[in-house]
ModelCIF file with pLDDT and N, C-alpha, C, O atoms, coordinates in Angstrom:
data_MODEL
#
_entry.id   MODEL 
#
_entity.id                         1 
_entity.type                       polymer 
_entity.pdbx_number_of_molecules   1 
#
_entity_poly.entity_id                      1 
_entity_poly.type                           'polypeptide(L)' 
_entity_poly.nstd_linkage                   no 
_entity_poly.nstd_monomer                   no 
_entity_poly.pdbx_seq_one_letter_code       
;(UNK)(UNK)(UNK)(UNK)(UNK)(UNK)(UNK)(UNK)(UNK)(UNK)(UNK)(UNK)(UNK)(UNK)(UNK)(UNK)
(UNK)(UNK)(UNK)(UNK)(UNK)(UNK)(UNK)(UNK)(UNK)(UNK)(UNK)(UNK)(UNK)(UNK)(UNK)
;
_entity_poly.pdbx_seq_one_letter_code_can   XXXXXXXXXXXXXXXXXXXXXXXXXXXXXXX 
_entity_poly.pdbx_strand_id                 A 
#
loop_
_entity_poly_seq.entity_id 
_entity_poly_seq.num 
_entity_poly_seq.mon_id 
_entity_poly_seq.hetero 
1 1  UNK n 
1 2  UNK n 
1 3  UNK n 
1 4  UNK n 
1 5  UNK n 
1 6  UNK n 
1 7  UNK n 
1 8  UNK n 
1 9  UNK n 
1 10 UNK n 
1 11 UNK n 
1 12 UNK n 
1 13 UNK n 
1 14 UNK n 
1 15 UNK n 
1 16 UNK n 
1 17 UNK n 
1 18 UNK n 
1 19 UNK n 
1 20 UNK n 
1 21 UNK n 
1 22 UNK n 
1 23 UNK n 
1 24 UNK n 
1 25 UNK n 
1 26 UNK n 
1 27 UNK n 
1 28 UNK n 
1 29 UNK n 
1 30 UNK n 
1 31 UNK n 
#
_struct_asym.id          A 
_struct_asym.entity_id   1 
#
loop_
_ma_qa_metric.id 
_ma_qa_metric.mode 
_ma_qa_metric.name 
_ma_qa_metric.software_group_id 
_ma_qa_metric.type 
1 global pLDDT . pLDDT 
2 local  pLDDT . pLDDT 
#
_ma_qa_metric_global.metric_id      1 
_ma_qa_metric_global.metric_value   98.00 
_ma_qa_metric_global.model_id       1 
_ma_qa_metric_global.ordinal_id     1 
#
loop_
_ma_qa_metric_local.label_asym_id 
_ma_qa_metric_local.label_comp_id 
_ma_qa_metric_local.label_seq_id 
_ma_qa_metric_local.metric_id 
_ma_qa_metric_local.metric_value 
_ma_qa_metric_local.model_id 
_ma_qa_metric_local.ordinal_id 
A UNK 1  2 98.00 1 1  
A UNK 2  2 98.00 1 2  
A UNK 3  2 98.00 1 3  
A UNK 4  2 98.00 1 4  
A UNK 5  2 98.00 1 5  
A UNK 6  2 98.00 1 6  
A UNK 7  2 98.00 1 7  
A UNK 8  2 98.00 1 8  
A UNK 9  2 98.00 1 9  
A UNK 10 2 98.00 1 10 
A UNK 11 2 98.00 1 11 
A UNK 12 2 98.00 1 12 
A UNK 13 2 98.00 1 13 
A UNK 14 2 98.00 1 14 
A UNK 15 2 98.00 1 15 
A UNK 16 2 98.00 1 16 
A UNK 17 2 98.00 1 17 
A UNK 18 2 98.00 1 18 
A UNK 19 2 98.00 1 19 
A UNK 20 2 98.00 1 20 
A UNK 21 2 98.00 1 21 
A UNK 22 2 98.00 1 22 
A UNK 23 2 98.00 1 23 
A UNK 24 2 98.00 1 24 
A UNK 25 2 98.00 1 25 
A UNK 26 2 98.00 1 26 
A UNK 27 2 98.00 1 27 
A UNK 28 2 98.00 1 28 
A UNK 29 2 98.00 1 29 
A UNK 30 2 98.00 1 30 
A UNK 31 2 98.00 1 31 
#
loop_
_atom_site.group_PDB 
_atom_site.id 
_atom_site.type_symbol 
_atom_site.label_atom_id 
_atom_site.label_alt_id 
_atom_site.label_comp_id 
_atom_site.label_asym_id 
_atom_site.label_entity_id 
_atom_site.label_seq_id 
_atom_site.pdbx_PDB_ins_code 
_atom_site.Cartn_x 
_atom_site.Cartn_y 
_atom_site.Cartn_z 
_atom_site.occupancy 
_atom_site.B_iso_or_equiv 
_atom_site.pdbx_formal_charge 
_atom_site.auth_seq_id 
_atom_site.auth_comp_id 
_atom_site.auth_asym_id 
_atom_site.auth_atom_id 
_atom_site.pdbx_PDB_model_num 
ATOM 1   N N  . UNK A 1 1  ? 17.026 12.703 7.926   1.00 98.00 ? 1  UNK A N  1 
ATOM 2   C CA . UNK A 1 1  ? 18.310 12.059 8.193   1.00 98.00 ? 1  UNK A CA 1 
ATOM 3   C C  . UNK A 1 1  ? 18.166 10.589 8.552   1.00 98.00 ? 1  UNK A C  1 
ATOM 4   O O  . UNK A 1 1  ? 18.990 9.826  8.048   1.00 98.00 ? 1  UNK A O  1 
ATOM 5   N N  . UNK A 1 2  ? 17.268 10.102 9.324   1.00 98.00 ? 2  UNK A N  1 
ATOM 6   C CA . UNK A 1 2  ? 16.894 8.711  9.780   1.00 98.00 ? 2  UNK A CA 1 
ATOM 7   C C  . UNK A 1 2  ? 17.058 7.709  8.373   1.00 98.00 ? 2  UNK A C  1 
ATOM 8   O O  . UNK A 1 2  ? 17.875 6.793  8.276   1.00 98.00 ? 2  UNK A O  1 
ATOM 9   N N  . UNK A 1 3  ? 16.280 8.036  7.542   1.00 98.00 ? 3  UNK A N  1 
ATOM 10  C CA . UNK A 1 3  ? 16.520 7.675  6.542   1.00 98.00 ? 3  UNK A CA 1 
ATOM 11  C C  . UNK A 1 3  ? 17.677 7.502  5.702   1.00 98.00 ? 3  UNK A C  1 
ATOM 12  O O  . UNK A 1 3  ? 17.506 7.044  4.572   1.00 98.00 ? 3  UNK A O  1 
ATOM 13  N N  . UNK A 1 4  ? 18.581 7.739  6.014   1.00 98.00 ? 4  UNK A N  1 
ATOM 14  C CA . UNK A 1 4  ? 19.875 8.241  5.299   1.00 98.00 ? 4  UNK A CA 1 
ATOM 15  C C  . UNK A 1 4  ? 20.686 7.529  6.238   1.00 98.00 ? 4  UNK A C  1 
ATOM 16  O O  . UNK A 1 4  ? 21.733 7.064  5.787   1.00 98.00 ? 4  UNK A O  1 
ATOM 17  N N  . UNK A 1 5  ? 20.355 7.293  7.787   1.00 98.00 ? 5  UNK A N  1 
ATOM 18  C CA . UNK A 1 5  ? 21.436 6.097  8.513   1.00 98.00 ? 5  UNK A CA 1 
ATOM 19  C C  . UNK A 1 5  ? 20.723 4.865  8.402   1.00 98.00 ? 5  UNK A C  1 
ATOM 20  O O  . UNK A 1 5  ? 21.494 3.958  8.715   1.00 98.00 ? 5  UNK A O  1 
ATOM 21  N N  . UNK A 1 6  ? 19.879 4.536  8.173   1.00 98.00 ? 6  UNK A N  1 
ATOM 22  C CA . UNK A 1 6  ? 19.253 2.953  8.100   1.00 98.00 ? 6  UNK A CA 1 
ATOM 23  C C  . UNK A 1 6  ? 18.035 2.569  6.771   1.00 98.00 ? 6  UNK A C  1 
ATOM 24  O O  . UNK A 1 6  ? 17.326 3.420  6.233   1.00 98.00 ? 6  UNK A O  1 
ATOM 25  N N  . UNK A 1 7  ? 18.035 1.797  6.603   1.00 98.00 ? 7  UNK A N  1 
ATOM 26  C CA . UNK A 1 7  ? 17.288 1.208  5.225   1.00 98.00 ? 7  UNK A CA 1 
ATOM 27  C C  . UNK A 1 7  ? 15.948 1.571  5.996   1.00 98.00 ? 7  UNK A C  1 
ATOM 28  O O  . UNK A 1 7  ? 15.645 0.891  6.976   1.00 98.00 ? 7  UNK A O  1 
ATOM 29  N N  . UNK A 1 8  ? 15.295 2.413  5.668   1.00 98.00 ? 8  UNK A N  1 
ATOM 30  C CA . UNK A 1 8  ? 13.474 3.308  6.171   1.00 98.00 ? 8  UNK A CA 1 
ATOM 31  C C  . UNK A 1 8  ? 12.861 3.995  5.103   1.00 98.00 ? 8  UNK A C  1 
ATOM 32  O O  . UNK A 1 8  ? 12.786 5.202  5.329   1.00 98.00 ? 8  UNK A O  1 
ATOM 33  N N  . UNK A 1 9  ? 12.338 3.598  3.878   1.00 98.00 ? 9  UNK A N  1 
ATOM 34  C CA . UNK A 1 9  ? 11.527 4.010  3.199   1.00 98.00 ? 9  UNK A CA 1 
ATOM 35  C C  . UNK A 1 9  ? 10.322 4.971  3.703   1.00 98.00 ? 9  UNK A C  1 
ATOM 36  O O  . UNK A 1 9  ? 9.993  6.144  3.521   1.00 98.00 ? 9  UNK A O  1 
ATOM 37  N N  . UNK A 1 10 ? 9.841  3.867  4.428   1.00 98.00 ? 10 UNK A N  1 
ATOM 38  C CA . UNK A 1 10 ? 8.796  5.069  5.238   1.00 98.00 ? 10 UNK A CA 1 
ATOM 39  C C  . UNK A 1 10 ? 9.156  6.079  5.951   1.00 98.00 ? 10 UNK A C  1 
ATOM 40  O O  . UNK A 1 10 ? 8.248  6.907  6.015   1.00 98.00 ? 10 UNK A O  1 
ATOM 41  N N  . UNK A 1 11 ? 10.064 6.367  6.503   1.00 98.00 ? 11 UNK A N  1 
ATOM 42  C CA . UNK A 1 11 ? 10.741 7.586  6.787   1.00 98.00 ? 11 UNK A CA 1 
ATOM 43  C C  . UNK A 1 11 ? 11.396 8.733  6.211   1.00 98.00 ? 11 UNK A C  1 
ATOM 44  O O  . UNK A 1 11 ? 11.568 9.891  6.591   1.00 98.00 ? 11 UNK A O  1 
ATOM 45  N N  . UNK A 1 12 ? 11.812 7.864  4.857   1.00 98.00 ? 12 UNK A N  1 
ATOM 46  C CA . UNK A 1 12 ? 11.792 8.837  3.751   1.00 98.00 ? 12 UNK A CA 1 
ATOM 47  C C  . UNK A 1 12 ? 10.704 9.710  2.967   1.00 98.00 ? 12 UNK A C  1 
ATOM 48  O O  . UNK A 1 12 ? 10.545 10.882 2.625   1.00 98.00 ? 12 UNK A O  1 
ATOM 49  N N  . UNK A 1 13 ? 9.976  8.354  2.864   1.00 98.00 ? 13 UNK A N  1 
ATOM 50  C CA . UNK A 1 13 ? 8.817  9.237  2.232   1.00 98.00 ? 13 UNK A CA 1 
ATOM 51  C C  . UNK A 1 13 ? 7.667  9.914  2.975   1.00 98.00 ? 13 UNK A C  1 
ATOM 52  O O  . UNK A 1 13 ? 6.786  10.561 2.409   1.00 98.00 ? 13 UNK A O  1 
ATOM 53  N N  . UNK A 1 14 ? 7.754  9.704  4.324   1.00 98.00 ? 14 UNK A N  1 
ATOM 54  C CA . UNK A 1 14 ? 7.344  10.697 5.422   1.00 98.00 ? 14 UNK A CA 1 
ATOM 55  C C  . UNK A 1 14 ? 7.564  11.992 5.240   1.00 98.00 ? 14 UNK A C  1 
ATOM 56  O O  . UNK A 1 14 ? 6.773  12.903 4.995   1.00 98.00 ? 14 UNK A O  1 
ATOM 57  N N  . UNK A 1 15 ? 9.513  11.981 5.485   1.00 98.00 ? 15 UNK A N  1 
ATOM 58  C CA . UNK A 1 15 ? 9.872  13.121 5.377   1.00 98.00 ? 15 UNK A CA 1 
ATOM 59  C C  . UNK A 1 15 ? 9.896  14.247 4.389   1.00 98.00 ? 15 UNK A C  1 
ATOM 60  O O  . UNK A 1 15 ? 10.406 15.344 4.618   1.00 98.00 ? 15 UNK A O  1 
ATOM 61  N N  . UNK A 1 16 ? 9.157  13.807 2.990   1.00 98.00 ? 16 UNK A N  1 
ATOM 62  C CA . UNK A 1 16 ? 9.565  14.255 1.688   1.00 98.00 ? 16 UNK A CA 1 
ATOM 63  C C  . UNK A 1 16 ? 8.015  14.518 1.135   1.00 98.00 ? 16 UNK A C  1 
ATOM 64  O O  . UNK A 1 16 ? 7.941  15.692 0.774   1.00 98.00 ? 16 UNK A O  1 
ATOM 65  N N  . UNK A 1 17 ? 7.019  13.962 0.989   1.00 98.00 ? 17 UNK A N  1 
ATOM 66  C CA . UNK A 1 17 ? 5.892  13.619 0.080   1.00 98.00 ? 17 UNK A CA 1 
ATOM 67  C C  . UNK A 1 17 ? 5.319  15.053 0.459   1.00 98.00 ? 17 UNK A C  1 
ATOM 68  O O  . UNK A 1 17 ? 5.476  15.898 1.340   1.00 98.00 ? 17 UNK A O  1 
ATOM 69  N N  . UNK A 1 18 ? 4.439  14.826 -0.892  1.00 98.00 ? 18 UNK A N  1 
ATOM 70  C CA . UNK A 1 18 ? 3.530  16.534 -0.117  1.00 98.00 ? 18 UNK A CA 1 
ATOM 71  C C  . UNK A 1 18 ? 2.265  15.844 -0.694  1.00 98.00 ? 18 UNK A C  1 
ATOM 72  O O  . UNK A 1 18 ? 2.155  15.118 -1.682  1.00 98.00 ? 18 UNK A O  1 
ATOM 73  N N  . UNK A 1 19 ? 1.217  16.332 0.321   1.00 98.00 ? 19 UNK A N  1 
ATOM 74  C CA . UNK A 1 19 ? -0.100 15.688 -0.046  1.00 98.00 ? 19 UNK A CA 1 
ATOM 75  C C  . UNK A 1 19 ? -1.112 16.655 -1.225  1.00 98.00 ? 19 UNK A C  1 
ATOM 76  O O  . UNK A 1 19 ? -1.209 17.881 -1.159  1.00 98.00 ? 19 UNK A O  1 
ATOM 77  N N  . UNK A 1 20 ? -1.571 16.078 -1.920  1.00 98.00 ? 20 UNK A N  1 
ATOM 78  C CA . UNK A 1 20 ? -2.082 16.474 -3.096  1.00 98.00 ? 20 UNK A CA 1 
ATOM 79  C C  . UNK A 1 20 ? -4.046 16.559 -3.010  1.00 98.00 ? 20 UNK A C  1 
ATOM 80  O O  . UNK A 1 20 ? -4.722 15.532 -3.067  1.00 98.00 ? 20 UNK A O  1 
ATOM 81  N N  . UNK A 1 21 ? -4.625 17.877 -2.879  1.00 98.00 ? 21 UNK A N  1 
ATOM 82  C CA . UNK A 1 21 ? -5.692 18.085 -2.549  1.00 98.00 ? 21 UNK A CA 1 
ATOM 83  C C  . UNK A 1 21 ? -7.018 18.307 -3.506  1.00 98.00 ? 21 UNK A C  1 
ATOM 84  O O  . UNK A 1 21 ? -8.226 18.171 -3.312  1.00 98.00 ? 21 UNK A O  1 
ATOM 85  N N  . UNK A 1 22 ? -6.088 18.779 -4.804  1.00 98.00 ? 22 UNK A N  1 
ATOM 86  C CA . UNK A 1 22 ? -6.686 19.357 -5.925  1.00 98.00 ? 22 UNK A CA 1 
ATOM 87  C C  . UNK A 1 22 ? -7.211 18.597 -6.832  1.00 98.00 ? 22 UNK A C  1 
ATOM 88  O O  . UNK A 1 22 ? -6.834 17.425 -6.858  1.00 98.00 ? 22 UNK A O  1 
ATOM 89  N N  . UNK A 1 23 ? -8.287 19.089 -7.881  1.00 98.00 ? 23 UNK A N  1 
ATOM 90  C CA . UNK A 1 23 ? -8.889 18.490 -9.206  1.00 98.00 ? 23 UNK A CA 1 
ATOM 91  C C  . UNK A 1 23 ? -7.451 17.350 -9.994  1.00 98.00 ? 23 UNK A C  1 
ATOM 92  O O  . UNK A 1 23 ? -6.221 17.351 -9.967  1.00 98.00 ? 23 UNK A O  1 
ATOM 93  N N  . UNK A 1 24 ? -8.411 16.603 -10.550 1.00 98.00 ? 24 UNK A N  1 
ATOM 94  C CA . UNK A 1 24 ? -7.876 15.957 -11.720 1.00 98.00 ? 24 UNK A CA 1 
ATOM 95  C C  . UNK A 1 24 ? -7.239 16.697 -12.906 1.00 98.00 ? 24 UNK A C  1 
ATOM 96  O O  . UNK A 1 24 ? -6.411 16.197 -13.668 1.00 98.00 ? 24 UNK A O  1 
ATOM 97  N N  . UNK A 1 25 ? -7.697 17.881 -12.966 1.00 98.00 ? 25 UNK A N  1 
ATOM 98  C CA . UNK A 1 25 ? -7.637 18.575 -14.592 1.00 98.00 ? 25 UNK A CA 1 
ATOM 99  C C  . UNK A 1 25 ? -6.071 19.135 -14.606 1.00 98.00 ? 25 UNK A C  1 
ATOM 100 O O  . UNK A 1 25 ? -5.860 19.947 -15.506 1.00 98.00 ? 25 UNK A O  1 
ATOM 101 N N  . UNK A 1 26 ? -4.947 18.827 -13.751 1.00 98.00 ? 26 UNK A N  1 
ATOM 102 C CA . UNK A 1 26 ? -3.659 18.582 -14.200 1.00 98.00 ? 26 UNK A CA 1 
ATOM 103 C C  . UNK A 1 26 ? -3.428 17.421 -15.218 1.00 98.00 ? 26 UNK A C  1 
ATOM 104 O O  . UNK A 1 26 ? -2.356 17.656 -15.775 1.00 98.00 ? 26 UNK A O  1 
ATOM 105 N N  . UNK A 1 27 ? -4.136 15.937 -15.834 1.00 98.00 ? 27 UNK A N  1 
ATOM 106 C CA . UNK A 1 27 ? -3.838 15.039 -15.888 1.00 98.00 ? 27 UNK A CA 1 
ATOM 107 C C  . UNK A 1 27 ? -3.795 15.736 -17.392 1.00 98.00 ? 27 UNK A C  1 
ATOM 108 O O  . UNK A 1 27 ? -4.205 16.804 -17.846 1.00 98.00 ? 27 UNK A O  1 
ATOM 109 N N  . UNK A 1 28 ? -2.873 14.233 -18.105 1.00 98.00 ? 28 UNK A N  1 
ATOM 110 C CA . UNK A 1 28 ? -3.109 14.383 -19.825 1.00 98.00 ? 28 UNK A CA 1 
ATOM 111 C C  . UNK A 1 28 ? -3.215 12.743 -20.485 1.00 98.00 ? 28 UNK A C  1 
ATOM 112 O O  . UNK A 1 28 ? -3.195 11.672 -19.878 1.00 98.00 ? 28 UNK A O  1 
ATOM 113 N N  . UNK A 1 29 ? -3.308 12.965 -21.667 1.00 98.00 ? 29 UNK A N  1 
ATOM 114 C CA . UNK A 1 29 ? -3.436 11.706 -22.172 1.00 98.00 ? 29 UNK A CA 1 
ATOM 115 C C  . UNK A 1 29 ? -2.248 11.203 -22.024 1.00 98.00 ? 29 UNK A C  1 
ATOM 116 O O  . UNK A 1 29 ? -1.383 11.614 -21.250 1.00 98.00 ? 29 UNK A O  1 
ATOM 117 N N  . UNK A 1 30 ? -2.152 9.980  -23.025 1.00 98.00 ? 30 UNK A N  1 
ATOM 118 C CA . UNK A 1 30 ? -1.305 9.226  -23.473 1.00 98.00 ? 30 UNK A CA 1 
ATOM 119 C C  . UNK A 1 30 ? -0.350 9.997  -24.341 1.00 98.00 ? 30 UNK A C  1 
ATOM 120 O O  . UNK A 1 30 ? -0.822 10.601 -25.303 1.00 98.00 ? 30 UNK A O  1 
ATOM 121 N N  . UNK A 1 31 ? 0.809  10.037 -24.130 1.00 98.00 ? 31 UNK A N  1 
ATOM 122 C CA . UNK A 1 31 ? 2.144  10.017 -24.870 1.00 98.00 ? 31 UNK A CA 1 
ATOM 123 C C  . UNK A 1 31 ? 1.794  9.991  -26.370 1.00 98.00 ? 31 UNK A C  1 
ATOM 124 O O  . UNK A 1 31 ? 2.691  9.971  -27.213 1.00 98.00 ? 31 UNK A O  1 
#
């Protein structure tokens, strides 16, 4: 909510991000 009454990016993306632990081998090439 902090985020949502005042201009806080970092509070947004505090509240939201999920940390990512795993291998590379999700990735793909180029389009």
């Amino acid at each position: 909510q902090v985020w949502r009454d005042r201009i806080d990016v970092a509070e947004f993306v505090r509240d939201n991000y999920q940390p990512y632990y795993g291998t590379a081998d999700f990735l793909t090439g180029a389009s």
